[in-house]
Protein backbone atom coordinates (compact mmCIF):
# COMPACT_ATOMS: atom_id res chain seq x y z
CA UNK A 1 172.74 -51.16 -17.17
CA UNK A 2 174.25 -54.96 -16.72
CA UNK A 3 173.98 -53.98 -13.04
CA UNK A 4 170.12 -52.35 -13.04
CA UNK A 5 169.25 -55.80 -14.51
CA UNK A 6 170.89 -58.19 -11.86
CA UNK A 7 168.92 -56.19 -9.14
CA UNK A 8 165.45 -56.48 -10.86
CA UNK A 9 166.44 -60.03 -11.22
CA UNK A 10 167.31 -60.75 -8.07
CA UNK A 11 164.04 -58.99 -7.01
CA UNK A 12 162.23 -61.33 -9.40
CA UNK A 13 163.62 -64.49 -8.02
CA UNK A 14 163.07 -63.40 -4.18
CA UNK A 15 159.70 -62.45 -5.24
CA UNK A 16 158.93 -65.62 -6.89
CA UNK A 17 160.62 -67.41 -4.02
CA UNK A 18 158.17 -66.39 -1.25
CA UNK A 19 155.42 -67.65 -4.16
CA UNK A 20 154.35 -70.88 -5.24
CA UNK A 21 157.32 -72.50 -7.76
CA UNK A 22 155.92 -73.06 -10.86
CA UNK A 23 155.68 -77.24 -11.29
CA UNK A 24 159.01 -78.88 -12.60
CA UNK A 25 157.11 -81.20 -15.19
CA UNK A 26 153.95 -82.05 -16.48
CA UNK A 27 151.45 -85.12 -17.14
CA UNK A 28 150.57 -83.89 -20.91
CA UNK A 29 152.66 -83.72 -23.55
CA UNK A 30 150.92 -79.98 -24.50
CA UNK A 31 148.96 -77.64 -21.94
CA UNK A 32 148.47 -74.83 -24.20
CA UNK A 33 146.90 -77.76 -27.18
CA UNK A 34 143.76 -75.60 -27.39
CA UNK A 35 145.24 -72.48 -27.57
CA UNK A 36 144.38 -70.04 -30.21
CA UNK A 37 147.13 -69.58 -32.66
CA UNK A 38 149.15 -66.05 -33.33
CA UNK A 39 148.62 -64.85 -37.05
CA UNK A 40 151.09 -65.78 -39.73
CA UNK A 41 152.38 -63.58 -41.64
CA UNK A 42 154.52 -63.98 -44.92
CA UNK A 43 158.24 -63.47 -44.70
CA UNK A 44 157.62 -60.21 -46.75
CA UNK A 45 155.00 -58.98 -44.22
CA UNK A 46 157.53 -59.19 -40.91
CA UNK A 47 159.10 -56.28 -39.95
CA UNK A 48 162.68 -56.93 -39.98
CA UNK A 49 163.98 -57.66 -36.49
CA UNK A 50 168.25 -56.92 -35.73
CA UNK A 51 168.35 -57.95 -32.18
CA UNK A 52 166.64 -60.93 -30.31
CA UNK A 53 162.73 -60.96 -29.82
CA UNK A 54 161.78 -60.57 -26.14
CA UNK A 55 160.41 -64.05 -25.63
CA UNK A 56 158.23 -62.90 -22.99
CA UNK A 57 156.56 -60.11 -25.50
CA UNK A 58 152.87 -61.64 -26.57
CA UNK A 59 153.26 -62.26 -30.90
CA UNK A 60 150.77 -58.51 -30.86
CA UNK A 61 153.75 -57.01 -29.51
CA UNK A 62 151.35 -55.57 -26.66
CA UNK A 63 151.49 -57.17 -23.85
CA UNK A 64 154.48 -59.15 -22.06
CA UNK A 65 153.94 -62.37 -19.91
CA UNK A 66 153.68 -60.65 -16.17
CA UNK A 67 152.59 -64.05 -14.55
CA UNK A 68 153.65 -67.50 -15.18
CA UNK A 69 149.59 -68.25 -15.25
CA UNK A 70 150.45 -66.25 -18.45
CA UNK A 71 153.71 -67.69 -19.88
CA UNK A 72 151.06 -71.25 -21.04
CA UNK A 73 149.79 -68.73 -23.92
CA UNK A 74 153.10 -67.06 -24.84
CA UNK A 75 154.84 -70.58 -24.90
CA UNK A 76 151.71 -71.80 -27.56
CA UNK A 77 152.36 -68.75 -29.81
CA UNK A 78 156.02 -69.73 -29.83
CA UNK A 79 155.32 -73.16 -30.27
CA UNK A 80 152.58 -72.38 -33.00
CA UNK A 81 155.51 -70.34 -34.97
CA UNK A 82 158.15 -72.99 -35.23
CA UNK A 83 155.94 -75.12 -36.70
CA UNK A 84 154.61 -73.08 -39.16
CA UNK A 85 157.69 -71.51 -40.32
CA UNK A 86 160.44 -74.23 -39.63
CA UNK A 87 159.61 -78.11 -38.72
CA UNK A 88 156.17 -78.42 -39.68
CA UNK A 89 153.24 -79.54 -37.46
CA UNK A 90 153.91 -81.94 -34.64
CA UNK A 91 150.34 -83.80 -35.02
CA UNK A 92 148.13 -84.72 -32.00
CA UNK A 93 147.40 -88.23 -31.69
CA UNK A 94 143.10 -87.82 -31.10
CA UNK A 95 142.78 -89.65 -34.15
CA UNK A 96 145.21 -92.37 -34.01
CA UNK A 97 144.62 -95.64 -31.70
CA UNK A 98 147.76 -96.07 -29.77
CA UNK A 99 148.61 -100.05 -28.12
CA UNK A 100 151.58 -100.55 -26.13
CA UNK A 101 153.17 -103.47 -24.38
CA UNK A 102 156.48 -105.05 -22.66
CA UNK A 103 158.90 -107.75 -24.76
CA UNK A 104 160.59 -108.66 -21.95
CA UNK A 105 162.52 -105.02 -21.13
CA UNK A 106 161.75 -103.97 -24.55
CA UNK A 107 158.54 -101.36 -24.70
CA UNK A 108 156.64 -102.04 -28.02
CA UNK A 109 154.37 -99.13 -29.15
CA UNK A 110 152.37 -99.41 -32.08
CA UNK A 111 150.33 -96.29 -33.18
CA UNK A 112 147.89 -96.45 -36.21
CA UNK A 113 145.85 -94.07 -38.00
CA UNK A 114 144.04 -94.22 -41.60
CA UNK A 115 144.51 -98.45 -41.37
CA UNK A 116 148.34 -97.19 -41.24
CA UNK A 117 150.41 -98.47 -38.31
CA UNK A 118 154.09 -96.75 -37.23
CA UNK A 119 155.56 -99.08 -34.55
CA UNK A 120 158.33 -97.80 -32.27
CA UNK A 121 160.92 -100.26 -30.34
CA UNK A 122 163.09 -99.33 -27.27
CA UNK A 123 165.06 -101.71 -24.99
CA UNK A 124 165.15 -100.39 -21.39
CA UNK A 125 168.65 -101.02 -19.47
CA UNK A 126 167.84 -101.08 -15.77
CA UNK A 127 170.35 -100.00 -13.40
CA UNK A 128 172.12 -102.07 -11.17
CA UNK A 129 171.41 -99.52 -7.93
CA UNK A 130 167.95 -98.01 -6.56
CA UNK A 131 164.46 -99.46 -6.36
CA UNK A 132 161.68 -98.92 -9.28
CA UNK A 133 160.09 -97.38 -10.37
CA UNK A 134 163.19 -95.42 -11.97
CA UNK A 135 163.44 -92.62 -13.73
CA UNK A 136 164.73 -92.76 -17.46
CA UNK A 137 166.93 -90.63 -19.77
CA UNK A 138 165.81 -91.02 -22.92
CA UNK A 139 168.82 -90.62 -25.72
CA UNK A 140 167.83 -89.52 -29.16
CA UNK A 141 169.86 -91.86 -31.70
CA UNK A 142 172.35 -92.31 -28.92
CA UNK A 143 173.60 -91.82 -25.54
CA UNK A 144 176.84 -90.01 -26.23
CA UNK A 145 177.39 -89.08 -22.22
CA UNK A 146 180.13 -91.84 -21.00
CA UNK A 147 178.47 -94.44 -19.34
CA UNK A 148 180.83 -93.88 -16.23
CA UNK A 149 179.23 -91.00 -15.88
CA UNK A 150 175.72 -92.51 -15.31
CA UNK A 151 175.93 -96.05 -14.62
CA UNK A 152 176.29 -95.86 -11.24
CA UNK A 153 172.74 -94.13 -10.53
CA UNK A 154 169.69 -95.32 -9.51
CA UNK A 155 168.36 -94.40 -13.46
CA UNK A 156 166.94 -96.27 -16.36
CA UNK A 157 168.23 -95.64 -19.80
CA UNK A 158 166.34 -96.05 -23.10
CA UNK A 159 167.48 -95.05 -27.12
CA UNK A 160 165.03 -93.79 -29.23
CA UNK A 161 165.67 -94.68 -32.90
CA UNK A 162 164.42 -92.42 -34.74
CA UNK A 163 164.91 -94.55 -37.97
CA UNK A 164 161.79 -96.00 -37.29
CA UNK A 165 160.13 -92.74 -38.03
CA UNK A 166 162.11 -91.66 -40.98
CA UNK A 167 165.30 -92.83 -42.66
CA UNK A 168 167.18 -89.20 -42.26
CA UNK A 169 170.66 -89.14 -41.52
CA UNK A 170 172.91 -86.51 -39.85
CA UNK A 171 174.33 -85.94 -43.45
CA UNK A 172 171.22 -86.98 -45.30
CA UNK A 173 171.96 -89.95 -46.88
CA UNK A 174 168.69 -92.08 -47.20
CA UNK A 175 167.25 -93.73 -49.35
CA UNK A 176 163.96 -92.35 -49.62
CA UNK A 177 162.99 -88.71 -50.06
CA UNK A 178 160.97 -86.11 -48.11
CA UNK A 179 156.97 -87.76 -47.57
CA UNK A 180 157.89 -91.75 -48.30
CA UNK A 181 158.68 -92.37 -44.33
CA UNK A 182 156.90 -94.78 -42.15
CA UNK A 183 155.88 -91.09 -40.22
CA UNK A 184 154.09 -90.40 -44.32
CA UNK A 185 152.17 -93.58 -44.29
CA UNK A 186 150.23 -91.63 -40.80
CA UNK A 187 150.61 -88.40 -42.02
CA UNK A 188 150.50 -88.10 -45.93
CA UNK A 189 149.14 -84.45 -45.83
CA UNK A 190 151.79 -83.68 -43.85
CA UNK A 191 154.78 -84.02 -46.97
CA UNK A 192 156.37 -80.42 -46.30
CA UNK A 193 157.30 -81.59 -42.34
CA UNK A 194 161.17 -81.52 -41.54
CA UNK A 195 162.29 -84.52 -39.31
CA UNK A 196 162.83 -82.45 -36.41
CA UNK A 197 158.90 -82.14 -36.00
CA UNK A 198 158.68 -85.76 -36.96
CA UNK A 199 161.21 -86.78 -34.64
CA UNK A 200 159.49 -85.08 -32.00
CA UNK A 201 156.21 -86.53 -32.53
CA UNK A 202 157.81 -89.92 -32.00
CA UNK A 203 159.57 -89.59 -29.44
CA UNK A 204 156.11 -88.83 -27.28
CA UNK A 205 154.74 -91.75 -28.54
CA UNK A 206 157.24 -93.52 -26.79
CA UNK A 207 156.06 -91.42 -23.99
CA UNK A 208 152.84 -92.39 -24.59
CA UNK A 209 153.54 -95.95 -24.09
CA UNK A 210 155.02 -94.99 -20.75
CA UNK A 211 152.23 -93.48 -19.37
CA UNK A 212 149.79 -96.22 -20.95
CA UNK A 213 151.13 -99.11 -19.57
CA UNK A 214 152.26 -97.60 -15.78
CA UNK A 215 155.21 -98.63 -13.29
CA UNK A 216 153.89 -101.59 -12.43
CA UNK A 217 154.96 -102.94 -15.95
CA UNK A 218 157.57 -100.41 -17.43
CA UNK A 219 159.18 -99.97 -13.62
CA UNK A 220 159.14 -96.49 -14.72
CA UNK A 221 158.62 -92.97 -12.98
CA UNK A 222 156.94 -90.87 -15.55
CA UNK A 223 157.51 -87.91 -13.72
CA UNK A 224 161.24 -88.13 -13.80
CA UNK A 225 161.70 -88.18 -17.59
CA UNK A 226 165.22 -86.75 -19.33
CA UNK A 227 165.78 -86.65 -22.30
CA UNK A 228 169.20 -86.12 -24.20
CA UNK A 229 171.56 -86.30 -27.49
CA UNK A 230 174.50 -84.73 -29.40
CA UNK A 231 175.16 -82.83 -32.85
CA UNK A 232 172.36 -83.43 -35.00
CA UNK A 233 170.66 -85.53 -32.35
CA UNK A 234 171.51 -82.90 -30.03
CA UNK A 235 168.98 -80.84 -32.12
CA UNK A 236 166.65 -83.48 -31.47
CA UNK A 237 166.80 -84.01 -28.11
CA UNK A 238 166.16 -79.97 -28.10
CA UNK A 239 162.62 -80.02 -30.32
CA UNK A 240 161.89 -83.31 -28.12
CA UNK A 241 162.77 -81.32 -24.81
CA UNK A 242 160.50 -77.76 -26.18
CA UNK A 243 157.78 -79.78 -27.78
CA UNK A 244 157.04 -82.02 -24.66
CA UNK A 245 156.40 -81.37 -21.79
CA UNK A 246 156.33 -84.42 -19.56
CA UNK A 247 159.88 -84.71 -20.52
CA UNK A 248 162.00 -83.37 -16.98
CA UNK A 249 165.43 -82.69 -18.41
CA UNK A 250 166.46 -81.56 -21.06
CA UNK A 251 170.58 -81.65 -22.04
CA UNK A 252 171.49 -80.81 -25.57
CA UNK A 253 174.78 -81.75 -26.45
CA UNK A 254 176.78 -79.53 -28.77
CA UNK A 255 173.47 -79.12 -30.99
CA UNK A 256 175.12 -76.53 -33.09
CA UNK A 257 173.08 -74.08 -35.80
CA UNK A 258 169.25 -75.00 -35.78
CA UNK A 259 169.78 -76.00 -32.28
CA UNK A 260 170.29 -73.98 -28.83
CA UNK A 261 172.23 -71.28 -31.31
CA UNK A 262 170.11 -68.62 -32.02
CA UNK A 263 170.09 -68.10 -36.19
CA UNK A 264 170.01 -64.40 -35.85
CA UNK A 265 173.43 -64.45 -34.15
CA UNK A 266 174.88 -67.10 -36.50
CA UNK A 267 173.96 -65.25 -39.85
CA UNK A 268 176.73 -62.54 -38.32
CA UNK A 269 179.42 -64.84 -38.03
CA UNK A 270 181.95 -66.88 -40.37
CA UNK A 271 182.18 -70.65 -41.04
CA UNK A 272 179.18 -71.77 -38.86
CA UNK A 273 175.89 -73.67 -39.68
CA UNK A 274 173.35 -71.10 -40.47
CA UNK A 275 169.88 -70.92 -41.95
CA UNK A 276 171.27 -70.88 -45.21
CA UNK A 277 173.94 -73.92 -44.27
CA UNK A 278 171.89 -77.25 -42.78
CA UNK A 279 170.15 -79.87 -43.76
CA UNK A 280 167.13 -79.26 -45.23
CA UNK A 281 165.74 -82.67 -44.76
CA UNK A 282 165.52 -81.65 -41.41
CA UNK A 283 163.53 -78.30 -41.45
CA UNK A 284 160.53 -77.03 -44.46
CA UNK A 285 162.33 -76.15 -47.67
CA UNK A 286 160.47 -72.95 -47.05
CA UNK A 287 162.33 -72.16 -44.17
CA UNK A 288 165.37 -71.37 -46.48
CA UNK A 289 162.99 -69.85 -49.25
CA UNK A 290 161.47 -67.42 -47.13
CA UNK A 291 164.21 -66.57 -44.81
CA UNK A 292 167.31 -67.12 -45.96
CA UNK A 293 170.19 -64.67 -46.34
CA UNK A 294 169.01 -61.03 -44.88
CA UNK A 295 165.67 -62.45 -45.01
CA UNK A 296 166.67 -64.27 -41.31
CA UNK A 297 166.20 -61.12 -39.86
CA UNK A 298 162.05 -61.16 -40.49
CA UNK A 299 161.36 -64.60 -38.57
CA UNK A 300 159.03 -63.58 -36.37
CA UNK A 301 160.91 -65.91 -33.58
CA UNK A 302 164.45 -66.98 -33.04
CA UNK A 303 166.14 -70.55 -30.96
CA UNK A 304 166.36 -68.40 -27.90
CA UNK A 305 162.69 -68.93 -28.00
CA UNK A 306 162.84 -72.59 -29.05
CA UNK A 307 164.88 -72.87 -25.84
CA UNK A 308 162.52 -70.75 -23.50
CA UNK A 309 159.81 -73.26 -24.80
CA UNK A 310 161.15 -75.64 -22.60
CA UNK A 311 160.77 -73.07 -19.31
CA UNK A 312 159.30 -73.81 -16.47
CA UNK A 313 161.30 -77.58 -16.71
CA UNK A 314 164.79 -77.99 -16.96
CA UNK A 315 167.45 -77.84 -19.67
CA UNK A 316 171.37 -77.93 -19.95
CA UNK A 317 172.94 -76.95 -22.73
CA UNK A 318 176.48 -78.11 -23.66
CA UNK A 319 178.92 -76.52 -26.25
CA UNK A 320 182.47 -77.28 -27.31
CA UNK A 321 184.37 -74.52 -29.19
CA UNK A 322 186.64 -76.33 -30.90
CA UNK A 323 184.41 -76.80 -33.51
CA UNK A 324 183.38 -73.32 -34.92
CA UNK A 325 180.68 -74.87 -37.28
CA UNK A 326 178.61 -75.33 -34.45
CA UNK A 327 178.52 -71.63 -33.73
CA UNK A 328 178.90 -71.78 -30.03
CA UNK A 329 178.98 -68.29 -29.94
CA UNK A 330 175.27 -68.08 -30.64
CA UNK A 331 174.61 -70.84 -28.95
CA UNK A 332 176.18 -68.32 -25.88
CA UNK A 333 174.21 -65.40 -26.90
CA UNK A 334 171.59 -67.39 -27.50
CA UNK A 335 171.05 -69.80 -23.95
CA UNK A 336 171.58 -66.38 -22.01
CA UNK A 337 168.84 -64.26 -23.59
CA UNK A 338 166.53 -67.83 -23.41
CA UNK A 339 167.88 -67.87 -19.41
CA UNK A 340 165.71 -64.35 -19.04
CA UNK A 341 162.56 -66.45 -19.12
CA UNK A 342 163.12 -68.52 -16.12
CA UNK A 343 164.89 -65.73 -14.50
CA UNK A 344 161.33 -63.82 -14.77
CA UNK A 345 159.70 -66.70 -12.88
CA UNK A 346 162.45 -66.84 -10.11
CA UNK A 347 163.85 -70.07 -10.74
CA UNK A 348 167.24 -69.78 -12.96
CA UNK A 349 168.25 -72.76 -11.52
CA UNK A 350 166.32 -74.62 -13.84
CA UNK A 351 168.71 -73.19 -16.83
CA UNK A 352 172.40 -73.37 -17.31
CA UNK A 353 175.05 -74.23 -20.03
CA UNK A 354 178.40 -75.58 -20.23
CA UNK A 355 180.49 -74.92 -23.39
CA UNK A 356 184.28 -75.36 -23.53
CA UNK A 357 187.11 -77.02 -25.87
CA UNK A 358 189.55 -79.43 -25.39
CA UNK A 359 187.54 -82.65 -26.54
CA UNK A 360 186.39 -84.33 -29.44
CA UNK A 361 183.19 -84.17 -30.68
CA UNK A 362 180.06 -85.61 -28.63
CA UNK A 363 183.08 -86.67 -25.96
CA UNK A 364 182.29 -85.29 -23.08
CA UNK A 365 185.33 -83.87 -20.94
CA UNK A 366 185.73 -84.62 -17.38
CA UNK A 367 185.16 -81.02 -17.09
CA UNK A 368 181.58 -81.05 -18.17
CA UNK A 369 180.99 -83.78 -15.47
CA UNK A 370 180.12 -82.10 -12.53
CA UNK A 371 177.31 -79.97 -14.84
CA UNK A 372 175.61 -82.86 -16.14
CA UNK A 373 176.01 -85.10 -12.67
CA UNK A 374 174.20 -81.78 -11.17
CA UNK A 375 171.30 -81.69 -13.46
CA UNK A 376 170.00 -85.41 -13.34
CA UNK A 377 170.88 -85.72 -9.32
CA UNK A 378 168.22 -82.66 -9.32
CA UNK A 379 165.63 -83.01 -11.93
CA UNK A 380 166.17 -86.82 -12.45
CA UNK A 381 166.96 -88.23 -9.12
CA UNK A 382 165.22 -85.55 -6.79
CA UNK A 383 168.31 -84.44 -5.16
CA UNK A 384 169.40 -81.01 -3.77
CA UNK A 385 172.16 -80.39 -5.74
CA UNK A 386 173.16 -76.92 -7.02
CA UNK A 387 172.45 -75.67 -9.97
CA UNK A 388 172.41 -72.16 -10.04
CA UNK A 389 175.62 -71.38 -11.49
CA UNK A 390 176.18 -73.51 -14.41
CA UNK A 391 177.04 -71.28 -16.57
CA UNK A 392 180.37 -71.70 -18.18
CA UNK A 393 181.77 -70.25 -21.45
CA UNK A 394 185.21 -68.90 -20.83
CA UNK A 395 185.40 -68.23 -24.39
CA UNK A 396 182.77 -65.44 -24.96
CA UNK A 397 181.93 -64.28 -21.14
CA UNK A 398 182.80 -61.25 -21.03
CA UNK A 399 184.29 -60.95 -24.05
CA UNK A 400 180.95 -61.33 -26.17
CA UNK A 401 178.36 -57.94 -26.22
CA UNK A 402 175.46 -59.59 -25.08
CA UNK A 403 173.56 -56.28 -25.31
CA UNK A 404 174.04 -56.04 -28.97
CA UNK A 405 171.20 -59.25 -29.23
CA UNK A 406 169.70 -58.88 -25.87
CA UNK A 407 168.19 -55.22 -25.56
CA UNK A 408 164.97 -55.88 -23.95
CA UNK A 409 164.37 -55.27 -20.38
């Protein structure tokens, strides 16, 4: 069987090869905007699903994505899901008036709607090598990748604080309560929304500003955007990655449950964050209403799909398994049966993950290095560097029965 599938991939990617590759970014944030939306169902009206959904199986359960003309649709039905069931809607921005400008290396974005106005802040470090305009990795809350690591390329870096869209913390402790954030005074009918939509939306404003003012005044390349974060920001830099996609790189560092881990897998394992363990200012309350406990089983999508959103750019997951709450494990199962999607499309080189042990929490082993050096030299930097084997997880390869989750040819 494992065999019969590495031949039909193999066929795919030769196939695809001799084709057209499917672009690497994209100048909008969403393609598929205009899209119809799938159904929605109640929680009590989904069949209940054991194994991981096909991701490339239309939300009828019909048709499958054949064509990556096709795969624009299938990623707005996944898209359309999440936020129904999990974050909340990630607004458009046709009604809001949106004004950036340049403090010095600072960018400045103010966005208002409803005589409400939400302004974001991020310094710009400049590297020391390379000519603008430069590309950027963004980092969500933080940069946790060591600065030895990166400071020696030609790339811009920027934080995004996402403070200044809501107070959450990784462990919840702000002052306020769920719809009195500076994203509520924009968005008051939008009180159910966890952060990680909210987050999201903020972070392509930022984008936004980008694009608005040009290189000549951000010495920015637009095209060349990463984007990146760990634990709970790690989640972040994941919805920011799937629910953007002029953003180039994705790398989620050890995002844990509600991340790259898929929450199928984790409900089947011990001492791990699951749907029924997070933080619930950070997804709807009726996420754990409506699916908790067995109830996981009926989501009509799973973080395997959250990670395929991302698909045709480029993501890197990394994992550390010393830490069993952030239930690597799935994350495994997880980033493998999301890796089927660019496989389909002949370019699993655009996917890989690293997760091992040894290291502290968002500290990144010398080990990892190579994996993440690989990823921005390509998608960041334009270099030829190889990326078509990162995909390390001593730990469960082999040893993990990917066919129990991934069934689906």
């Amino acid at each position: 069987m494992r065999k019969a599938f590495f031949i039909a991939a193999c066929m795919v990617s030769l196939t695809m090869s001799a084709q057209k590759q499917p672009p690497l970014v994209y100048d909008v944030e969403d393609t598929g905007a205009k899209m119809a939306t799938p159904v929605m169902l109640t929680a009590n009206e989904l069949p209940v699903v054991n194994t991981l959904r096909n991701p490339l199986l239309f939300s009828n359960g019909k048709k499958k994505v054949k064509k990556f003309k096709d795969w624009e649709r299938r990623r707005h039905e996944i898209s359309s899901l999440i936020q129904h069931y999990e974050i909340g809607t990630k607004p458009q921005t046709s009604d809001c008036t949106l004004k950036a400008r340049m403090d010095g290396d600072t960018l400045i974005v103010d966005v208002t709607r409803g005589g409400q106005t939400l302004t974001l802040k991020s310094h710009i470090r400049y590297p020391k090598v390379g000519k603008a305009p430069y590309p950027v990795l963004i980092g969500t809350s933080n940069i946790s990748l060591p600065r030895q690591l990166i400071d020696d390329m030609p790339l811009a870096t920027m934080v995004y604080r996402e403070s200044q869209v809501n107070g959450y913390t990784q462990w919840g402790r702000n002052k306020k309560d769920r719809g009195q954030h500076e994203f509520d005074r924009l968005y008051p009918e939008l009180v159910d929304n966890g952060a990680y939509s909210q987050w999201a939306w903020g972070l392509s404003r930022l984008i936004d500003g980008l694009q608005q003012l040009g290189p000549e005044k951000t010495r920015i390349d637009t095209r060349h955007i990463g984007v990146t974060g760990c634990s709970y920001a790690g989640k972040m830099a994941l919805f920011c990655g799937a629910f953007d996609e002029r953003v180039a790189l994705t790398i989620a560092q050890e995002p844990g449950g509600g991340g790259a881990a898929a929450w199928r897998v984790s409900n089947k394992l011990d001492s791990v964050e699951t749907l029924d363990r997070t933080d619930y200012h950070w997804f709807k309350e009726s996420l754990r209403t409506s699916f908790g406990e067995d109830n996981t089983f009926r989501l009509p999508y799973d973080h395997h799909e959250l990670v395929a959103m991302i698909c045709p750019r480029a993501v890197l997951m990394l994992g550390n398994t010393d830490y069993r709450w952030l239930a690597d494990e799935s994350g495994y199962v997880s980033m493998s049966a999301a890796a089927t999607v660019w496989q389909h499309f002949g370019i699993a080189d655009r996917v890989g993950f690293s997760i091992l042990g040894g290291h502290p929490h968002c500290m990144l082993p010398e080990a990892q290095y190579p994996a993440v050096k690989a990823f921005i030299n390509r998608f960041l930097l334009g270099g030829n560097d190889d990326t078509s084997n990162v995909r390390f997880a001593p730990d469960f390869t082999g040893k993990v029965d990917l066919s129990r989750w991934i069934n689906y040819p």
